[in-house]
N, C-alpha and C. Protein backbone atom coordinates (compact mmCIF):
# COMPACT_ATOMS: atom_id res chain seq x y z
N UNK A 1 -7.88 32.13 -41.62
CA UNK A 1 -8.75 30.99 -41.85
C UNK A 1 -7.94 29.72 -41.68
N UNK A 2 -8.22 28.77 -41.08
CA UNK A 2 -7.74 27.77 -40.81
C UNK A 2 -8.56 26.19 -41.34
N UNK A 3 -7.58 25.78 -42.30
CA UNK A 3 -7.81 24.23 -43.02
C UNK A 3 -8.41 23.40 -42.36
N UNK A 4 -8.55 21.94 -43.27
CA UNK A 4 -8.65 20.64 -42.66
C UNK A 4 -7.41 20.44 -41.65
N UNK A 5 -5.90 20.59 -42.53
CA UNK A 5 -4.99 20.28 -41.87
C UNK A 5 -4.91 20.85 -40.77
N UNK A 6 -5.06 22.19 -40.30
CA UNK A 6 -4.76 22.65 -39.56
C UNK A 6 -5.81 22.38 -38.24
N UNK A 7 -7.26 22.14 -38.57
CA UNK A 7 -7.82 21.74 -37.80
C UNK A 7 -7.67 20.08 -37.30
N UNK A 8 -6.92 19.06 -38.04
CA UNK A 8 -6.89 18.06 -38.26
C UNK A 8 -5.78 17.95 -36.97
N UNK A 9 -4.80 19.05 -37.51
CA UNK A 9 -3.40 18.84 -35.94
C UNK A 9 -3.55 19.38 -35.21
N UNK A 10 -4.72 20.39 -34.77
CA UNK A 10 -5.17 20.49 -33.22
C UNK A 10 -6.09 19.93 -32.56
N UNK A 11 -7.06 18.68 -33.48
CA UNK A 11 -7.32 17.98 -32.79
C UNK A 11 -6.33 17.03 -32.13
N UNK A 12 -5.43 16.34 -33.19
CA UNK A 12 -5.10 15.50 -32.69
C UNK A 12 -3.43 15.73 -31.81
N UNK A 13 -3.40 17.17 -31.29
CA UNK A 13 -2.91 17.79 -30.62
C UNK A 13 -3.57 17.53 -29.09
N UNK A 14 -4.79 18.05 -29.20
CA UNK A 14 -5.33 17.82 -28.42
C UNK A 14 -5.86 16.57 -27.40
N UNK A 15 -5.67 15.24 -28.79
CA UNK A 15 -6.11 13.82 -28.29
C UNK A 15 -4.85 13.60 -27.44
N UNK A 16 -3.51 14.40 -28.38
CA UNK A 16 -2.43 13.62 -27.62
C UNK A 16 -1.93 13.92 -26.07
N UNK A 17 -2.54 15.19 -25.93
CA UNK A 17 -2.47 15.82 -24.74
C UNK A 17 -2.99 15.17 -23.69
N UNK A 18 -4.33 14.37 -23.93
CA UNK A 18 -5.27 14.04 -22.64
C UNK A 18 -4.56 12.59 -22.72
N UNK A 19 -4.03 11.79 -23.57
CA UNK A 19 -3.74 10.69 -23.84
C UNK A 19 -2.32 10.94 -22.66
N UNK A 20 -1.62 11.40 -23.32
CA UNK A 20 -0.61 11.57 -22.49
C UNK A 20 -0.72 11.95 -21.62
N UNK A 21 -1.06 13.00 -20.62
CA UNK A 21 -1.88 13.38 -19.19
C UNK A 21 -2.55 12.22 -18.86
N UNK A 22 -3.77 12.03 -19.34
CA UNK A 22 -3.72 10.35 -18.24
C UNK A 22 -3.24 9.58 -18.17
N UNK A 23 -2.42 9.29 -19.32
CA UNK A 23 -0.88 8.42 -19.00
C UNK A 23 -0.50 8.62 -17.26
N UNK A 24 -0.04 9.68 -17.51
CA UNK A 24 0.62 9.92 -16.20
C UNK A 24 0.46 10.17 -14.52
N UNK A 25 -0.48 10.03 -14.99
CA UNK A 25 -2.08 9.97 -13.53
C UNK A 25 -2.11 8.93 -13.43
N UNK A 26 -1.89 7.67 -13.96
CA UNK A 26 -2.61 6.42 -13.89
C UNK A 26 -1.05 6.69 -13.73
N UNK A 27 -0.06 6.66 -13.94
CA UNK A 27 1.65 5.43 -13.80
C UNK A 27 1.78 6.61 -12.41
N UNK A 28 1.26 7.62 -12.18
CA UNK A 28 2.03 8.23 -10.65
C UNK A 28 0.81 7.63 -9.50
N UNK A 29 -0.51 7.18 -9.78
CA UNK A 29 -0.98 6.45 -8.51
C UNK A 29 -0.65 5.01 -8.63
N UNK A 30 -0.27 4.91 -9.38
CA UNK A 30 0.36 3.15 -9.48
C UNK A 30 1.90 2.93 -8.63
N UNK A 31 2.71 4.66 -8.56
CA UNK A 31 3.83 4.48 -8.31
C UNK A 31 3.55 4.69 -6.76
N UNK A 32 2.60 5.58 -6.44
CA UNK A 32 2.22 6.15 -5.06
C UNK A 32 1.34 4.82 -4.09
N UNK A 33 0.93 3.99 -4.75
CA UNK A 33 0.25 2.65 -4.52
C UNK A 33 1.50 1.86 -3.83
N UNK A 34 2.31 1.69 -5.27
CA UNK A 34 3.62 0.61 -4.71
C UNK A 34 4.49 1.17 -3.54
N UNK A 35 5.01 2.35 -3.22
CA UNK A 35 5.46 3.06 -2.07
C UNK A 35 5.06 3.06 -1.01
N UNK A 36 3.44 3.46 -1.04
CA UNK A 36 2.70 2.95 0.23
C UNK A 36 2.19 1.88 0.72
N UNK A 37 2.69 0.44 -0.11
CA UNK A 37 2.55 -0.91 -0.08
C UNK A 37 3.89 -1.37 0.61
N UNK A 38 4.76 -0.88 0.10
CA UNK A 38 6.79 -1.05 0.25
C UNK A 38 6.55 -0.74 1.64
N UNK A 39 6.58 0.70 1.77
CA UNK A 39 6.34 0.82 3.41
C UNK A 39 5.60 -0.01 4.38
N UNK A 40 4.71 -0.23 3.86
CA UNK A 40 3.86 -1.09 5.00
C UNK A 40 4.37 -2.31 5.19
N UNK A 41 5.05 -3.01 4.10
CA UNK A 41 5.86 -4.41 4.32
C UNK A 41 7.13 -4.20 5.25
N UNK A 42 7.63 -3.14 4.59
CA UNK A 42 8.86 -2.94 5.61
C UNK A 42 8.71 -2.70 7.23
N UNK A 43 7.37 -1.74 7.84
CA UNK A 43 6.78 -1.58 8.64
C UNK A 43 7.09 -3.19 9.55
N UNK A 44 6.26 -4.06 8.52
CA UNK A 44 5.82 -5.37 9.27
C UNK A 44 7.03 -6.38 9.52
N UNK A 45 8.01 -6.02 8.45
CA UNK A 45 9.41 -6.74 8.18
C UNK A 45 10.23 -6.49 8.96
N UNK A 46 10.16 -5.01 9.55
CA UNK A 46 11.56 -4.15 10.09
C UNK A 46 11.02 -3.63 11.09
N UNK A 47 9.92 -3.97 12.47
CA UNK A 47 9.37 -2.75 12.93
C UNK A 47 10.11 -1.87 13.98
N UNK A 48 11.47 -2.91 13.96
CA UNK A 48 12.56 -1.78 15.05
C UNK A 48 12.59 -0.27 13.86
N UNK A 49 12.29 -0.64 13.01
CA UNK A 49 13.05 0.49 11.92
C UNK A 49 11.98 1.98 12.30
N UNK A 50 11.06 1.21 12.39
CA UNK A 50 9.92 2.77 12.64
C UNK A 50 9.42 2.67 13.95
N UNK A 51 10.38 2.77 14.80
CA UNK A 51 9.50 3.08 16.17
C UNK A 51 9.03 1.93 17.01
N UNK A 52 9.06 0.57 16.19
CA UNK A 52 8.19 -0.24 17.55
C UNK A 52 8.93 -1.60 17.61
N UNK A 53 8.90 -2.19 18.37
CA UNK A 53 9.55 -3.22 18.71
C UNK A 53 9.18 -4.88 18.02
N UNK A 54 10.13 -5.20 17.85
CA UNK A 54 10.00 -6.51 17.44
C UNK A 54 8.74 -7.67 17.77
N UNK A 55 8.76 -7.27 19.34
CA UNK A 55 7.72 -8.36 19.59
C UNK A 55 6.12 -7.50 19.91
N UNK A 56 5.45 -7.91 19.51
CA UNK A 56 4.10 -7.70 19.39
C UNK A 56 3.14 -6.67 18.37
N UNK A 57 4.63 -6.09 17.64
CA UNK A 57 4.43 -5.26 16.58
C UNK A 57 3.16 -6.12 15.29
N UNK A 58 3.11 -6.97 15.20
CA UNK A 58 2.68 -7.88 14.06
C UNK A 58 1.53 -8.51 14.83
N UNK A 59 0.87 -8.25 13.98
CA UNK A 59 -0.47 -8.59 14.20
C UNK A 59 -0.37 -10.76 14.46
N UNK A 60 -1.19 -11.09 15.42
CA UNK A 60 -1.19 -12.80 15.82
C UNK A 60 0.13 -12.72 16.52
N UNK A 61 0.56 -11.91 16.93
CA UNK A 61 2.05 -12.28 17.86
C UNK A 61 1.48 -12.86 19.30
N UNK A 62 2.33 -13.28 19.58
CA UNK A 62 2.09 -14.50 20.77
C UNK A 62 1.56 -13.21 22.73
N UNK A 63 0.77 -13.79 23.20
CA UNK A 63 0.75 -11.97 24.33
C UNK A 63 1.25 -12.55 25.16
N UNK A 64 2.06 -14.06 25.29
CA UNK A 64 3.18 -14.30 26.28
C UNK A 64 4.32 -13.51 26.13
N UNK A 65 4.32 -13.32 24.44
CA UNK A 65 5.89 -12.89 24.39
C UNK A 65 5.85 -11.23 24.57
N UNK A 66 4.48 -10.87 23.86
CA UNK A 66 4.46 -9.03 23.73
C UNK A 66 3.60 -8.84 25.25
N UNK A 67 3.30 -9.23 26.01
CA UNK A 67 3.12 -8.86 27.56
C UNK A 67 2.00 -8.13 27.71
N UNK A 68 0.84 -8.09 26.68
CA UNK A 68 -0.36 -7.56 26.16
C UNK A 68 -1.10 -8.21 27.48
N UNK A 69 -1.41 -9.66 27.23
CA UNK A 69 -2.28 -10.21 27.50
C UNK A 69 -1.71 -11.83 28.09
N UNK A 70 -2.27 -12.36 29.43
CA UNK A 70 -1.77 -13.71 29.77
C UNK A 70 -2.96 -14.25 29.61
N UNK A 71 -2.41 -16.06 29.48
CA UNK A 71 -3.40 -16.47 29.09
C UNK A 71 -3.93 -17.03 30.84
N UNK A 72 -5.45 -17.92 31.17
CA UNK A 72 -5.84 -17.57 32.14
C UNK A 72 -5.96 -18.85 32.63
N UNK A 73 -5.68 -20.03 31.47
CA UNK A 73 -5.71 -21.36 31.78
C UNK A 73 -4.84 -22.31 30.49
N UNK A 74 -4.23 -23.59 30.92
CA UNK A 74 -4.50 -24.12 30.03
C UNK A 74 -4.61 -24.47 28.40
N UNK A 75 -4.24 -24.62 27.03
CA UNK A 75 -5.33 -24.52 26.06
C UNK A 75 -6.31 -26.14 26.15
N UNK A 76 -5.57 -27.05 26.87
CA UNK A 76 -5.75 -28.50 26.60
C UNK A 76 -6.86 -28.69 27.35
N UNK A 77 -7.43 -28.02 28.47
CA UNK A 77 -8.52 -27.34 29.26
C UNK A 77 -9.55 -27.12 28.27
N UNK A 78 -9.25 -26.28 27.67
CA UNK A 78 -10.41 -24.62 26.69
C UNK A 78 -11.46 -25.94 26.13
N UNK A 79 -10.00 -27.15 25.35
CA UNK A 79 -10.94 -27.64 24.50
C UNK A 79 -11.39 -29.41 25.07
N UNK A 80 -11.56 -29.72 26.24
CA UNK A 80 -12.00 -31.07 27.08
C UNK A 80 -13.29 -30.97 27.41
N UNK A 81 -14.19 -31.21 27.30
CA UNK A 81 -15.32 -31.30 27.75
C UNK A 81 -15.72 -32.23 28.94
């Protein structure tokens, strides 16, 4: 037969369990968040580091310099009416 007390410390056996388990769910996608944030800066910071080259790697890079795209006139043109 089992008490107050005894029922008293497996509840709160039990509170401490889920308490602590989602503790740790919530601080390992927080840690898995910041890692896959780190990378992506470094990506944009370093992109000789993973595979791609300095120029045109970054998004708004110039397509004179990354050889994407020339321009076809002008800009002082685009905007004269």
């Amino acid at each position: 037969m089992k008490g107050a007390f005894v029922n008293g410390a497996e509840a709160y056996g039990r509170l401490l369990e889920v308490f602590i388990d989602g503790h740790w769910w919530v601080v390992g996608d927080y840690l898995e968040n910041v890692g896959k944030c780190t990378k992506r800066l470094g990506a944009n910071a370093y992109p000789q580091l993973y595979g791609g080259t300095a120029s045109g790697m970054l998004r708004g890079g110039s397509p004179e310099v990354s050889g994407f795209a020339s321009p076809s006139k002008e800009v002082r043109s685009r905007f004269s009416s």
